[in-house]
C-alpha atoms as a PDB file:
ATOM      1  CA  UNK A   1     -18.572  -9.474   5.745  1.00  0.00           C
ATOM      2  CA  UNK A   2     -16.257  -8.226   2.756  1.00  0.00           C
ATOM      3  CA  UNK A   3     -17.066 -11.133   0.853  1.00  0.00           C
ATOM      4  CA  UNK A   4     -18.610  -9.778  -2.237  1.00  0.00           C
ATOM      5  CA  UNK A   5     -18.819 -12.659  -4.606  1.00  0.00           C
ATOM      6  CA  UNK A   6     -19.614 -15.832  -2.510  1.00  0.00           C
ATOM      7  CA  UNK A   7     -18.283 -19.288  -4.042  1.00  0.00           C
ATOM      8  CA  UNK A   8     -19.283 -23.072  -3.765  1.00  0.00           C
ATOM      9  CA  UNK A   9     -16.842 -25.689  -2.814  1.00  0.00           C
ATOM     10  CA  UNK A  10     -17.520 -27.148  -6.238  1.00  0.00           C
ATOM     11  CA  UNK A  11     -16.269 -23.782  -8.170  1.00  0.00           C
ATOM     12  CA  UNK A  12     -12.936 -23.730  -5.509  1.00  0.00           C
ATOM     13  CA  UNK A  13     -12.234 -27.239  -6.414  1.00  0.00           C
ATOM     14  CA  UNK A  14     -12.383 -27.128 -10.183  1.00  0.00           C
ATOM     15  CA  UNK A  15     -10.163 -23.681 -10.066  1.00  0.00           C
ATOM     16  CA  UNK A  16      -7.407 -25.760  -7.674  1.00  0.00           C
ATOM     17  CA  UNK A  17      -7.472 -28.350 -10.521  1.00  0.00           C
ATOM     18  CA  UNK A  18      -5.282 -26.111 -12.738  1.00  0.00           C
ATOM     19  CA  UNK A  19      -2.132 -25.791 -10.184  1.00  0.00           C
ATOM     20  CA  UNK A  20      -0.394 -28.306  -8.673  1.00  0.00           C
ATOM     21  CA  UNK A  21      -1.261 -27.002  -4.816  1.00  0.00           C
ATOM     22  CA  UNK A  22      -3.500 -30.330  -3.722  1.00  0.00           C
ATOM     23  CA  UNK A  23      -7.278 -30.913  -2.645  1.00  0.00           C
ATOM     24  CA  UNK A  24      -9.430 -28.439  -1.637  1.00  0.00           C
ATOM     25  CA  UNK A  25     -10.000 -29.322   2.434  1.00  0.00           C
ATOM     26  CA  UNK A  26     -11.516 -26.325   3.829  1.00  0.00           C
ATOM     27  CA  UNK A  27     -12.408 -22.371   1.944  1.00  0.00           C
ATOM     28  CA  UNK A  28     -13.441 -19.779   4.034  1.00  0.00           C
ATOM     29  CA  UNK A  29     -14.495 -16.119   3.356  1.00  0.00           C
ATOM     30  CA  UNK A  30     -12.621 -13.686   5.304  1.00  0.00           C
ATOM     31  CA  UNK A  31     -14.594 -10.625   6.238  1.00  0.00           C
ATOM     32  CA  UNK A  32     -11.462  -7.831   5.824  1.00  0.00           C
ATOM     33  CA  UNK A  33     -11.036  -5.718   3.011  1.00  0.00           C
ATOM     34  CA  UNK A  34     -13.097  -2.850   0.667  1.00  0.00           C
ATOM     35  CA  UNK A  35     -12.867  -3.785  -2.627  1.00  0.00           C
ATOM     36  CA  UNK A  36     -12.090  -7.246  -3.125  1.00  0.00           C
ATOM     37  CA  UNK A  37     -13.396 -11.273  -2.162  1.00  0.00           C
ATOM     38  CA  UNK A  38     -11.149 -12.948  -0.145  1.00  0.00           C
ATOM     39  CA  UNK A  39     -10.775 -16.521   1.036  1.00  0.00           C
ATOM     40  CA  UNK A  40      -8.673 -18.957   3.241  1.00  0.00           C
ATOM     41  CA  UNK A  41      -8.223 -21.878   1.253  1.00  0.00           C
ATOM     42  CA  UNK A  42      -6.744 -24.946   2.648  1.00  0.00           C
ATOM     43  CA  UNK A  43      -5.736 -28.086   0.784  1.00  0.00           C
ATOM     44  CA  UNK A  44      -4.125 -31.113   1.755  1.00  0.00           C
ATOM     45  CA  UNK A  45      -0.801 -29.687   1.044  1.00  0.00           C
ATOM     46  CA  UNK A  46      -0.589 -26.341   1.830  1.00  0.00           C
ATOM     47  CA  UNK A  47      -2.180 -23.024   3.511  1.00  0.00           C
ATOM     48  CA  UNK A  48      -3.760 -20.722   0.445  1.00  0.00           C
ATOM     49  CA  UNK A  49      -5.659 -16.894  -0.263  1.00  0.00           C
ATOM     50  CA  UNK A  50      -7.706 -16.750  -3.349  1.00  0.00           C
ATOM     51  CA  UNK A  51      -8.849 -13.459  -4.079  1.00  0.00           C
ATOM     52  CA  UNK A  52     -11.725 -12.203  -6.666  1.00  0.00           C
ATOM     53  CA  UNK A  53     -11.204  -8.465  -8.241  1.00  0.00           C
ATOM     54  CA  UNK A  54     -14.360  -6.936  -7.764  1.00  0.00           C
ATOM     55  CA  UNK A  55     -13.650  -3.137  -8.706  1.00  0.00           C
ATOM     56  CA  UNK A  56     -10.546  -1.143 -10.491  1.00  0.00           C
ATOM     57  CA  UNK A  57      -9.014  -1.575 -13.725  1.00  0.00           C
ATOM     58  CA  UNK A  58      -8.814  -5.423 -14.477  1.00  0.00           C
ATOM     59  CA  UNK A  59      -6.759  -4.740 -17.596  1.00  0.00           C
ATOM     60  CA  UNK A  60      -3.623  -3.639 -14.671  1.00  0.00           C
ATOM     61  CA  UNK A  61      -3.857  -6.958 -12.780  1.00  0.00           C
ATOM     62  CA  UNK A  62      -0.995  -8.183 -15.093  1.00  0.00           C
ATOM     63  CA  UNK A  63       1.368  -5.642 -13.702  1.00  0.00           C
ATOM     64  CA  UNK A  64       0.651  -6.628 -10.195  1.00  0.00           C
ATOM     65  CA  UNK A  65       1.238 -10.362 -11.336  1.00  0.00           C
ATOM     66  CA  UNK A  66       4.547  -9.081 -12.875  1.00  0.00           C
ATOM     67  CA  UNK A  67       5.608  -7.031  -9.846  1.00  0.00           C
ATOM     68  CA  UNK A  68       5.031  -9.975  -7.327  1.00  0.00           C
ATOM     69  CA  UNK A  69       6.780 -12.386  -9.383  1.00  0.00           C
ATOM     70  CA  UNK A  70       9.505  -9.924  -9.865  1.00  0.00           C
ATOM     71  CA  UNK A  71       9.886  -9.139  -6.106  1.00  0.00           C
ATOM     72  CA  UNK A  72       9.418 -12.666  -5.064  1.00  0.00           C
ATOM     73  CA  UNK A  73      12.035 -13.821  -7.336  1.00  0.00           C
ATOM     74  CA  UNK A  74      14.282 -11.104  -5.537  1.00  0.00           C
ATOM     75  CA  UNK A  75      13.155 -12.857  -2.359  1.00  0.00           C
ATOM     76  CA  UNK A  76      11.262  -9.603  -1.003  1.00  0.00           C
ATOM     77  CA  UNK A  77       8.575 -11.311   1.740  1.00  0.00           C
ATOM     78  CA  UNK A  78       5.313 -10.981  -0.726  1.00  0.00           C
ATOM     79  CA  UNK A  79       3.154 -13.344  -1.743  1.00  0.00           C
ATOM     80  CA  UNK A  80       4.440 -14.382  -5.258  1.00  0.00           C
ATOM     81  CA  UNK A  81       1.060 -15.359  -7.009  1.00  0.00           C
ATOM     82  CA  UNK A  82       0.560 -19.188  -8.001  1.00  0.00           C
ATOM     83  CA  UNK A  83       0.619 -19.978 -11.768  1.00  0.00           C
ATOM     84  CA  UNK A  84      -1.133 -22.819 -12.708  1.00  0.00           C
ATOM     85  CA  UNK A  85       0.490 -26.320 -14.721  1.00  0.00           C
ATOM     86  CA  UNK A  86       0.622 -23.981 -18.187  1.00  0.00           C
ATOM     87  CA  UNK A  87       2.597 -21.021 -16.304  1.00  0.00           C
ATOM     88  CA  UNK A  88      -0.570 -18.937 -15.744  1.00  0.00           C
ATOM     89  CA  UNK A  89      -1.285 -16.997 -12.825  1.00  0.00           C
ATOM     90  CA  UNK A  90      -4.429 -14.518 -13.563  1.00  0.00           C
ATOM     91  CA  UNK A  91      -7.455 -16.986 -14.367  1.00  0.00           C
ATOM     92  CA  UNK A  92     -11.519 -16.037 -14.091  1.00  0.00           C
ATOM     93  CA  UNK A  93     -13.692 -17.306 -11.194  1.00  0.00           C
ATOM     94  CA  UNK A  94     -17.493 -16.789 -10.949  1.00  0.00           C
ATOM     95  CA  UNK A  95     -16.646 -14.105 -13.564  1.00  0.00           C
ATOM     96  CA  UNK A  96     -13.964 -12.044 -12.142  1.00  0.00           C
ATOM     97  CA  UNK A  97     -10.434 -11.917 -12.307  1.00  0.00           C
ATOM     98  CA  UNK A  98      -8.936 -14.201 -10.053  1.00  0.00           C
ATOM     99  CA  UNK A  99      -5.406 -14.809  -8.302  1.00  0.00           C
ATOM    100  CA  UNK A 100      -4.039 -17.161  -6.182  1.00  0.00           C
ATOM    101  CA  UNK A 101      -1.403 -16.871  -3.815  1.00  0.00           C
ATOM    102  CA  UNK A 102       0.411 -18.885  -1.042  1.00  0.00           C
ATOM    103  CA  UNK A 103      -0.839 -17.608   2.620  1.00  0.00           C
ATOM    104  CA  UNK A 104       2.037 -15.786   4.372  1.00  0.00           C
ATOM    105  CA  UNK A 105       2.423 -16.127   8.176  1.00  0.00           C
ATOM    106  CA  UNK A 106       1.517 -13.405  11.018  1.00  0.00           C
ATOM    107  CA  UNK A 107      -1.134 -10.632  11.573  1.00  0.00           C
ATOM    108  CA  UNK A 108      -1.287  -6.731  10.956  1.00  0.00           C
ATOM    109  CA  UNK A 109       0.131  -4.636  14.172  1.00  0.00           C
ATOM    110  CA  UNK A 110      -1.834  -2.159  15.319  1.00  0.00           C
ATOM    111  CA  UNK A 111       0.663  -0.932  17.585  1.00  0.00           C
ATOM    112  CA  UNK A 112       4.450  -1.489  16.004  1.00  0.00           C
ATOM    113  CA  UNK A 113       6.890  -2.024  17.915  1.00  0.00           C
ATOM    114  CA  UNK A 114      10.829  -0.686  17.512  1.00  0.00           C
ATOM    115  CA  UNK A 115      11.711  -4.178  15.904  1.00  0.00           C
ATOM    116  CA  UNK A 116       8.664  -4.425  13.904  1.00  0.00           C
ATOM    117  CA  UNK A 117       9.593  -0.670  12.511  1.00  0.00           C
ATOM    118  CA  UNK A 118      13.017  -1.868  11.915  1.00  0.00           C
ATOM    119  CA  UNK A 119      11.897  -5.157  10.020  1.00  0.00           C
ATOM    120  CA  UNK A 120       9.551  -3.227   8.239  1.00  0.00           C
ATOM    121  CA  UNK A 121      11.986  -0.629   7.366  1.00  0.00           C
ATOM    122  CA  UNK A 122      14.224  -3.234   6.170  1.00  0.00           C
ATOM    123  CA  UNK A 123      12.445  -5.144   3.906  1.00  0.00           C
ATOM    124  CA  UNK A 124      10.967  -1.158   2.186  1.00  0.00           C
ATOM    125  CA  UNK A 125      15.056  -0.418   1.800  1.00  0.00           C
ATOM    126  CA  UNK A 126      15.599  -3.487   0.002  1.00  0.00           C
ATOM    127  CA  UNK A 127      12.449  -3.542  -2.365  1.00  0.00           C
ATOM    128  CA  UNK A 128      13.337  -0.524  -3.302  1.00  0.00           C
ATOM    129  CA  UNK A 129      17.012  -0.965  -4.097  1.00  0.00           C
ATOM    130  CA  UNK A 130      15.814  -3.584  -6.453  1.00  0.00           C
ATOM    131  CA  UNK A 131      12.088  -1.983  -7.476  1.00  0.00           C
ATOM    132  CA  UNK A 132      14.311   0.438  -9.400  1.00  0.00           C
ATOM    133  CA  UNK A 133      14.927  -2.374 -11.819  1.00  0.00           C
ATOM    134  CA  UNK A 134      11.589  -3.422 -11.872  1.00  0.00           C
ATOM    135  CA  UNK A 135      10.732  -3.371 -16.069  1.00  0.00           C
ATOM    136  CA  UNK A 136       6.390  -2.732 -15.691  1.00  0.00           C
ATOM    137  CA  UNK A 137       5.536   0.756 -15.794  1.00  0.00           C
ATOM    138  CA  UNK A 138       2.317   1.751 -14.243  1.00  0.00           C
ATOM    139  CA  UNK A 139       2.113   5.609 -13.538  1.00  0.00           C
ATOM    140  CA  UNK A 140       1.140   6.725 -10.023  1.00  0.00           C
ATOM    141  CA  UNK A 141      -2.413   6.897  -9.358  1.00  0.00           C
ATOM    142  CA  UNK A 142      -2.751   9.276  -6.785  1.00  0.00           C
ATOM    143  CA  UNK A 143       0.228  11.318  -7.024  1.00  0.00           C
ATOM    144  CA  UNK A 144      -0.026  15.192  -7.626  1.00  0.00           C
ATOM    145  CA  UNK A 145      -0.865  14.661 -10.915  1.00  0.00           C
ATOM    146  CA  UNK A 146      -3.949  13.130  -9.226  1.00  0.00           C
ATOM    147  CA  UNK A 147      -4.128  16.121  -6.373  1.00  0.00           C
ATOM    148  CA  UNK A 148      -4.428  18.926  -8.804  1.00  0.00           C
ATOM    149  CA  UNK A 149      -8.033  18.169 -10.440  1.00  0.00           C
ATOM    150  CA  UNK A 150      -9.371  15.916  -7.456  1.00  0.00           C
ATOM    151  CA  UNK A 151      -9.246  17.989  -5.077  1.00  0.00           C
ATOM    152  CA  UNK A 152     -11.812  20.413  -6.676  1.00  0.00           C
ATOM    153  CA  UNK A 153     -14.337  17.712  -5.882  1.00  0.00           C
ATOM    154  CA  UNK A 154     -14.706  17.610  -2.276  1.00  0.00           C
ATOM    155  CA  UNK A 155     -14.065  21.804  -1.677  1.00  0.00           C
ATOM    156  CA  UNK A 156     -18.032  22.053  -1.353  1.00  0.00           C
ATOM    157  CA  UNK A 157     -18.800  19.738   1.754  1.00  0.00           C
ATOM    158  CA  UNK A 158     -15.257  21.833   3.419  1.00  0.00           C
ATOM    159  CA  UNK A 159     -15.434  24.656   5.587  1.00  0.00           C
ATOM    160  CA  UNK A 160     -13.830  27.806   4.387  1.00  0.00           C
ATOM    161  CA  UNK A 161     -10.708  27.320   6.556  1.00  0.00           C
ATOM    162  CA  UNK A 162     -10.234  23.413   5.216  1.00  0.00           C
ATOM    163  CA  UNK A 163     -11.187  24.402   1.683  1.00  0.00           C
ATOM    164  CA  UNK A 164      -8.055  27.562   2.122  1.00  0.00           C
ATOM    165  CA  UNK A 165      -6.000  24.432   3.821  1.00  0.00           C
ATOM    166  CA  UNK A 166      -6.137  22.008   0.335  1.00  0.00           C
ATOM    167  CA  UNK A 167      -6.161  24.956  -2.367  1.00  0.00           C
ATOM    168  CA  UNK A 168      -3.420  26.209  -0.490  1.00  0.00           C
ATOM    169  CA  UNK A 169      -1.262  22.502  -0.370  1.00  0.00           C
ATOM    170  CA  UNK A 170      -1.763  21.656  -3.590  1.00  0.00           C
ATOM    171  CA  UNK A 171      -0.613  25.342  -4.724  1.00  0.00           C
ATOM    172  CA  UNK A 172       2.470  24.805  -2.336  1.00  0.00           C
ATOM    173  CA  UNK A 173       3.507  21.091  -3.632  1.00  0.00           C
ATOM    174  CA  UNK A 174       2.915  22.081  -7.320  1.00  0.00           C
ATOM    175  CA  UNK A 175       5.682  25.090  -7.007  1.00  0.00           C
ATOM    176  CA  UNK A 176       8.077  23.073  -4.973  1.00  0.00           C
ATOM    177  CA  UNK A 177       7.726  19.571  -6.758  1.00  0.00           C
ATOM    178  CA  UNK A 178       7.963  21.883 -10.270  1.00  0.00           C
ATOM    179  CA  UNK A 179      11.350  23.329  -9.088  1.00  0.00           C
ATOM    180  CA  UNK A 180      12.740  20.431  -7.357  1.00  0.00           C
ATOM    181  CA  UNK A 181      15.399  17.969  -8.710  1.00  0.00           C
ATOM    182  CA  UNK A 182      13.580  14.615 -10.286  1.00  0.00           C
ATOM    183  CA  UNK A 183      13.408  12.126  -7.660  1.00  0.00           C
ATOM    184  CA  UNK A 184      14.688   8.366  -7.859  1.00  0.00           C
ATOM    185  CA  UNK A 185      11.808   6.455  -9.131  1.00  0.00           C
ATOM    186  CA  UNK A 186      10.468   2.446  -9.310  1.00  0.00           C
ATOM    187  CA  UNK A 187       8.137  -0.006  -8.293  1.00  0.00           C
ATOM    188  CA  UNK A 188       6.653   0.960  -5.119  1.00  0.00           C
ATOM    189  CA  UNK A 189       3.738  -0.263  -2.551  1.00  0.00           C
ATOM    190  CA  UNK A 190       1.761   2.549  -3.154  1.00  0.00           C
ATOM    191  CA  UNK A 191      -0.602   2.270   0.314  1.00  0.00           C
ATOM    192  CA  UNK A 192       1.931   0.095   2.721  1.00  0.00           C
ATOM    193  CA  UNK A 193      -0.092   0.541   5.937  1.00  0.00           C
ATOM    194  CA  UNK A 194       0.282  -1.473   8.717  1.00  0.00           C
ATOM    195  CA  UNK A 195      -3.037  -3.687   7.752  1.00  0.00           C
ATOM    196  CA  UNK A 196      -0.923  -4.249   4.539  1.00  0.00           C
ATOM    197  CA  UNK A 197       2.129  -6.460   6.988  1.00  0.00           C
ATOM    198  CA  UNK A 198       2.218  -9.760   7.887  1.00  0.00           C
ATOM    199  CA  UNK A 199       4.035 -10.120  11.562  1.00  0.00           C
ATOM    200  CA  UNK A 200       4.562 -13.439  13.216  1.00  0.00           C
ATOM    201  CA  UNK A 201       5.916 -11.584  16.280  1.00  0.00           C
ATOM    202  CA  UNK A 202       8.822  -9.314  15.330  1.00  0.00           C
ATOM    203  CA  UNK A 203       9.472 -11.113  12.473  1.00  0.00           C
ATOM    204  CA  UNK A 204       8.171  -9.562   9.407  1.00  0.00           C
ATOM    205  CA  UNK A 205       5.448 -12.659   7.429  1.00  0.00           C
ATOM    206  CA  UNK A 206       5.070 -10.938   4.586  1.00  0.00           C
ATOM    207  CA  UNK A 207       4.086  -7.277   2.669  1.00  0.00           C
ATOM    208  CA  UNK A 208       0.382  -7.648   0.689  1.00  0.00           C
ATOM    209  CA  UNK A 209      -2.558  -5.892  -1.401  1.00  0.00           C
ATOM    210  CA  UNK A 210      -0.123  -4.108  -3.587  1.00  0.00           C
ATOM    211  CA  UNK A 211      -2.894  -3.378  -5.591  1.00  0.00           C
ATOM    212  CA  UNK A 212      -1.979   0.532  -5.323  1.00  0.00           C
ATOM    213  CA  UNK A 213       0.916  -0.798  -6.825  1.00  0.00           C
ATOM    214  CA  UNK A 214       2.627   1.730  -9.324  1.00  0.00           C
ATOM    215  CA  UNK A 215       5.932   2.904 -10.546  1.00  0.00           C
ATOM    216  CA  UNK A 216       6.589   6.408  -9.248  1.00  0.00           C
ATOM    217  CA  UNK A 217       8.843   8.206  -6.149  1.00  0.00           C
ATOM    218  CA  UNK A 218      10.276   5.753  -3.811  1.00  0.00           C
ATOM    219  CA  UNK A 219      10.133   8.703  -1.524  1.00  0.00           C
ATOM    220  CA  UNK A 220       6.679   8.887  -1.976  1.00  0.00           C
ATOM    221  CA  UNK A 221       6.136   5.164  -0.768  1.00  0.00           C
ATOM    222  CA  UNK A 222       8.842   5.722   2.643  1.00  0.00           C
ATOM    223  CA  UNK A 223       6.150   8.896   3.572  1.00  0.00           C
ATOM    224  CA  UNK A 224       3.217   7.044   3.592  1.00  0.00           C
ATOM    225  CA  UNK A 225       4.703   4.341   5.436  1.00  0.00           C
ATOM    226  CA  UNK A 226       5.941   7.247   8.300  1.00  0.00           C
ATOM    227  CA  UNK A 227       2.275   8.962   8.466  1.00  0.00           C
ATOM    228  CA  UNK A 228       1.111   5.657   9.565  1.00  0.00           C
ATOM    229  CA  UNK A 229       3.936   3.637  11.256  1.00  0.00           C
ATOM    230  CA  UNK A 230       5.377   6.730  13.092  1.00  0.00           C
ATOM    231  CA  UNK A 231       2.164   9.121  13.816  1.00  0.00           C
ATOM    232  CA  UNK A 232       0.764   9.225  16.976  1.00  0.00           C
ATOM    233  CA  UNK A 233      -3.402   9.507  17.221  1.00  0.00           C
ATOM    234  CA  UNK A 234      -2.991  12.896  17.133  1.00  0.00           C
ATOM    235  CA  UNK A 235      -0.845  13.190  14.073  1.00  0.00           C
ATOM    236  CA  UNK A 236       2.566  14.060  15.724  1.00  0.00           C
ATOM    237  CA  UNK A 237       5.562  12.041  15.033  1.00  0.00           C
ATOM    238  CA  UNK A 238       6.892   9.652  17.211  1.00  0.00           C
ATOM    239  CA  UNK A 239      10.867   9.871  17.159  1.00  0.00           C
ATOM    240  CA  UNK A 240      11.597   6.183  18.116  1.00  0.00           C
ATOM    241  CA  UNK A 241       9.505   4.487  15.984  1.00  0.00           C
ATOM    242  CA  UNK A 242      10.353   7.386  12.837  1.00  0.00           C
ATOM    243  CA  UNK A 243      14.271   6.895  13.766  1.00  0.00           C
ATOM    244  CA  UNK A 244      13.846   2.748  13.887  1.00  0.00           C
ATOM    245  CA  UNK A 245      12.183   2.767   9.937  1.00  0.00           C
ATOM    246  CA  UNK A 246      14.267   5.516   8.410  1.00  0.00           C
ATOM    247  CA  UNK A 247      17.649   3.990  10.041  1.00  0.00           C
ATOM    248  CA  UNK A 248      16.877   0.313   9.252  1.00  0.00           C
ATOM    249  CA  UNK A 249      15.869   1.862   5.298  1.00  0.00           C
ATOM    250  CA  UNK A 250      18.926   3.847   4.630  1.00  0.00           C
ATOM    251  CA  UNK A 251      21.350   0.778   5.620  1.00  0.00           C
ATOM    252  CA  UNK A 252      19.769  -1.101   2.159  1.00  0.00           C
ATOM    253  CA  UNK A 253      19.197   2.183   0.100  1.00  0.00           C
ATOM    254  CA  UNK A 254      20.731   5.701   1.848  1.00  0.00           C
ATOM    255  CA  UNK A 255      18.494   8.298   0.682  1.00  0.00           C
ATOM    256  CA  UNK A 256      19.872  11.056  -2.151  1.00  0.00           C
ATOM    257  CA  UNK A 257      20.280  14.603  -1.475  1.00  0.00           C
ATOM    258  CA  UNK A 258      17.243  15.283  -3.400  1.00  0.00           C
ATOM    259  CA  UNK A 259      14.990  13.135  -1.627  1.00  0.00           C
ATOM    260  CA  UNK A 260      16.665  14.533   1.542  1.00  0.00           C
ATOM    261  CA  UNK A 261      15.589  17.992   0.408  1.00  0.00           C
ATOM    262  CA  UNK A 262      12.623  16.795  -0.495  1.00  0.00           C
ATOM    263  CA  UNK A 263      11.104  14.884   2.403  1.00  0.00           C
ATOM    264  CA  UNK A 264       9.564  17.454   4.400  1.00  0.00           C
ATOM    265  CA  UNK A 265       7.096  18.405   1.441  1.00  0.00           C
ATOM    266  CA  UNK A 266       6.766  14.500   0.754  1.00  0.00           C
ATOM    267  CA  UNK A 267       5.396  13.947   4.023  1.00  0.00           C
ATOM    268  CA  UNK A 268       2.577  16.649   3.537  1.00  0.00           C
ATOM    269  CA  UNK A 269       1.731  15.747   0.321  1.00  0.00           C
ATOM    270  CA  UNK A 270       0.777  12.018   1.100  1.00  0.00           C
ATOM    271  CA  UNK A 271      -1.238  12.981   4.071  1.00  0.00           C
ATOM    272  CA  UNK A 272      -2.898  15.266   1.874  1.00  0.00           C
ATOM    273  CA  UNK A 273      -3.258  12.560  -0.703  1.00  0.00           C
ATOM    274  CA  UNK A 274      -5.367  10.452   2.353  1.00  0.00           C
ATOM    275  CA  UNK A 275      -7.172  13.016   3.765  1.00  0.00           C
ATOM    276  CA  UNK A 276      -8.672  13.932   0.085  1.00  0.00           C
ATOM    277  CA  UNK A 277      -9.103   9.908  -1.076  1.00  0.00           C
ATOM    278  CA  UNK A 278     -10.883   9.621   2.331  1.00  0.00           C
ATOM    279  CA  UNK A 279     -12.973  12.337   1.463  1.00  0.00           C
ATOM    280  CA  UNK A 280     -13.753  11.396  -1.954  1.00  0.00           C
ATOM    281  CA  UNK A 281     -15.126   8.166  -0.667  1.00  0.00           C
ATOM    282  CA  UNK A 282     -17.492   9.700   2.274  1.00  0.00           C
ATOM    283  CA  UNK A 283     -19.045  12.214  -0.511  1.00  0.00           C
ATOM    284  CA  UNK A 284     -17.998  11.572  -4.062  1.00  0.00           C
ATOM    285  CA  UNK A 285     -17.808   8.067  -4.688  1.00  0.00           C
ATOM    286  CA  UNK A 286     -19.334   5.401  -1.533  1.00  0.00           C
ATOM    287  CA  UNK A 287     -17.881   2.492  -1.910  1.00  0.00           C
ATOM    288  CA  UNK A 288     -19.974  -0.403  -3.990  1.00  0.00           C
ATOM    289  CA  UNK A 289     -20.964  -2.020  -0.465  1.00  0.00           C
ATOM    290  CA  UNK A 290     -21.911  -1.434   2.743  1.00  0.00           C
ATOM    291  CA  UNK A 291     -18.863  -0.791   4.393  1.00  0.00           C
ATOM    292  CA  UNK A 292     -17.542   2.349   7.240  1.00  0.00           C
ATOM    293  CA  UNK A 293     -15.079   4.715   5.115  1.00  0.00           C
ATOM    294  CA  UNK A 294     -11.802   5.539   6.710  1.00  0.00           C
ATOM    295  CA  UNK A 295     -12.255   8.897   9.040  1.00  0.00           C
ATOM    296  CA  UNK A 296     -10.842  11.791   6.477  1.00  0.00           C
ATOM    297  CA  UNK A 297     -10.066  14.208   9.820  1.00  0.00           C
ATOM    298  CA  UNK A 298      -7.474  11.355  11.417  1.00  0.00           C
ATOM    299  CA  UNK A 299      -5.101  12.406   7.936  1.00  0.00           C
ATOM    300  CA  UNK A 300      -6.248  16.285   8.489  1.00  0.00           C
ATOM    301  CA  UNK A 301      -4.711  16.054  11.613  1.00  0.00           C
ATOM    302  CA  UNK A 302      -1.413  14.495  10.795  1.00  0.00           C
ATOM    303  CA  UNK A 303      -1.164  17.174   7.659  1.00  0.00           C
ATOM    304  CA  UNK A 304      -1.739  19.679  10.151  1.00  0.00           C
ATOM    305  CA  UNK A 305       1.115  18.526  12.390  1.00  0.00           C
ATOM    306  CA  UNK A 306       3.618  18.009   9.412  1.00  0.00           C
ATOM    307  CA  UNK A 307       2.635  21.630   8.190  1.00  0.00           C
ATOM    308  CA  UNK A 308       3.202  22.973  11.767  1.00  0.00           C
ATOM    309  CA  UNK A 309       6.181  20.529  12.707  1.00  0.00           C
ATOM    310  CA  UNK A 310       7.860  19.965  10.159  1.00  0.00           C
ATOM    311  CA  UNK A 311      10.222  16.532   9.697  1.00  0.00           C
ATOM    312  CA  UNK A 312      11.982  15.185  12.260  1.00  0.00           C
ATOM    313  CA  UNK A 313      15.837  15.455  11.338  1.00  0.00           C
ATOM    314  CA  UNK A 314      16.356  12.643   8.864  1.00  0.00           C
ATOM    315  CA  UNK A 315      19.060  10.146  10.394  1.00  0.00           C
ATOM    316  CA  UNK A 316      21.962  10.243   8.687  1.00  0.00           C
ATOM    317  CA  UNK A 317      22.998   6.715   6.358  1.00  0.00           C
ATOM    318  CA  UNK A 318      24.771   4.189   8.006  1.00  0.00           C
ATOM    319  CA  UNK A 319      24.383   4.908  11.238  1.00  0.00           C
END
């Protein structure tokens, strides 16, 4: 159960009091997530998630409150956060930061479908188109930046041939991303994995947890989203499902020369960037509670593949 902080009806009630969103009927833990308490809450008006910030730096939550509002406003499916009667949204329950935000419709595919890819690669092209306007700034966590002196940590529990494998990325991406053309930048998801979609069939309910928000590469967000969306178990790319995202994204924002140059390298970099946060959590840094860690060696495999694949030809815009 990922409920880390539990609450009393009493508490739920008296934080509903400050928004105009009705009587607390029913709250209910839900047991998903890593980091964070979530819970169904259900007045007599409307369907609710209220969600407790347990770990990471509280003093970013504003620019996750500013992103949502800014992408909801653009009418981007997220959950715009509720503010309360004074035009608040980020209050404290049971001592943590708290937000509350309307509860979006569907569940997380495991296996995405072509219209699901195109939905989801939809609704990525237009974020982005408008992300690049976003005002917040919040540099990229786990970028190469991040890469360079992590990856140090976990070479001692590596075999020789994976610790040659990482030194030998991060060399790679550090001469390439030093020569390359800047890339266009904004407000991205940071960690849009398909457990991070809403679907109520193939219709796309809604994109959460942006809580890796950041501003950064927008190319950077469009590769993680193919190393999960397109990758089959083994890491290979799977042309239907890779075509379906990367045609529906360049109708709403056609992808630069740059980026186009770029992508191959992209694509290895932010499966490095999972295989290495995976690792960091089995032997650097457990998580706070008893939870299974991500398998590191399913993002070893699809780094493997992209190193001795390559990209798939990009599909051209408009087409």
């Amino acid at each position: 159960m990922a409920v880390f902080t539990p609450l009393t009806d009493s508490q739920v009630e008296a934080f509903l009091s400050r928004f105009d969103a009705g009587s607390l009927i029913a709250c209910k833990g839900v047991p998903a997530g890593t980091e964070n308490s979530t819970f169904f809450v259900t007045t007599d008006r409307r369907e609710l998630v209220l969600t407790l910030f347990e770990q990471g730096e509280h003093e970013e939550l504003p620019f996750f409150v500013e992103l949502l509002d800014y992408l909801d406003e653009h009418r981007l499916p997220v959950p715009g956060p509720l503010h309360d009667r004074d035009g608040i949204a980020l209050h404290s329950l049971a001592g943590k930061p708290a937000l509350l935000f309307p509860r979006l419709p569907g569940k997380h595919p495991k296996a995405p479908n072509l219209a699901q890819c195109r939905a989801l690669g939809d609704a990525l092209g237009r974020m982005h188109k408008v992300s690049r306007h976003f005002p917040g700034h919040r540099p990229n966590p786990r970028d190469l930046h991040w890469l360079l002196p992590m990856h140090h940590k976990v070479l001692v529990y590596l075999s020789p041939e994976d610790q040659t494998l990482m030194k030998d990325e991060v060399e790679i991406y550090q001469g390439f991303f030093d020569e390359a053309p800047a890339l266009p930048q904004g407000a991205i998801h940071g960690d849009l994995f398909r457990d991070n979609t809403l679907f109520d069939g193939d219709r796309l309910g809604g994109l959460i947890d942006f809580y890796n928000g950041c501003t950064g590469d927008l190319l950077f967000d469009l590769a993680i989203v193919i190393n999960d969306w397109a990758s089959e178990a083994d890491g290979r790319l799977d042309p239907a499902r890779y075509e379906a995202i990367l045609t529906a994204y360049q109708a709403r924002r056609p992808l630069e020369r740059a980026e186009r140059e770029a992508w191959p390298m992209m694509l290895r970099l932010t499966a490095l960037r999972y295989w290495l946060s995976r690792l960091l959590v089995v032997y650097v840094d457990p998580p706070a509670h008893d939870l299974t860690p991500h398998d590191p060696n399913a993002f070893r495999s699809v780094l493997e593949r992209r190193i001795a694949d390559g990209a798939l030809p990009l599909p051209e815009a408009g087409q």
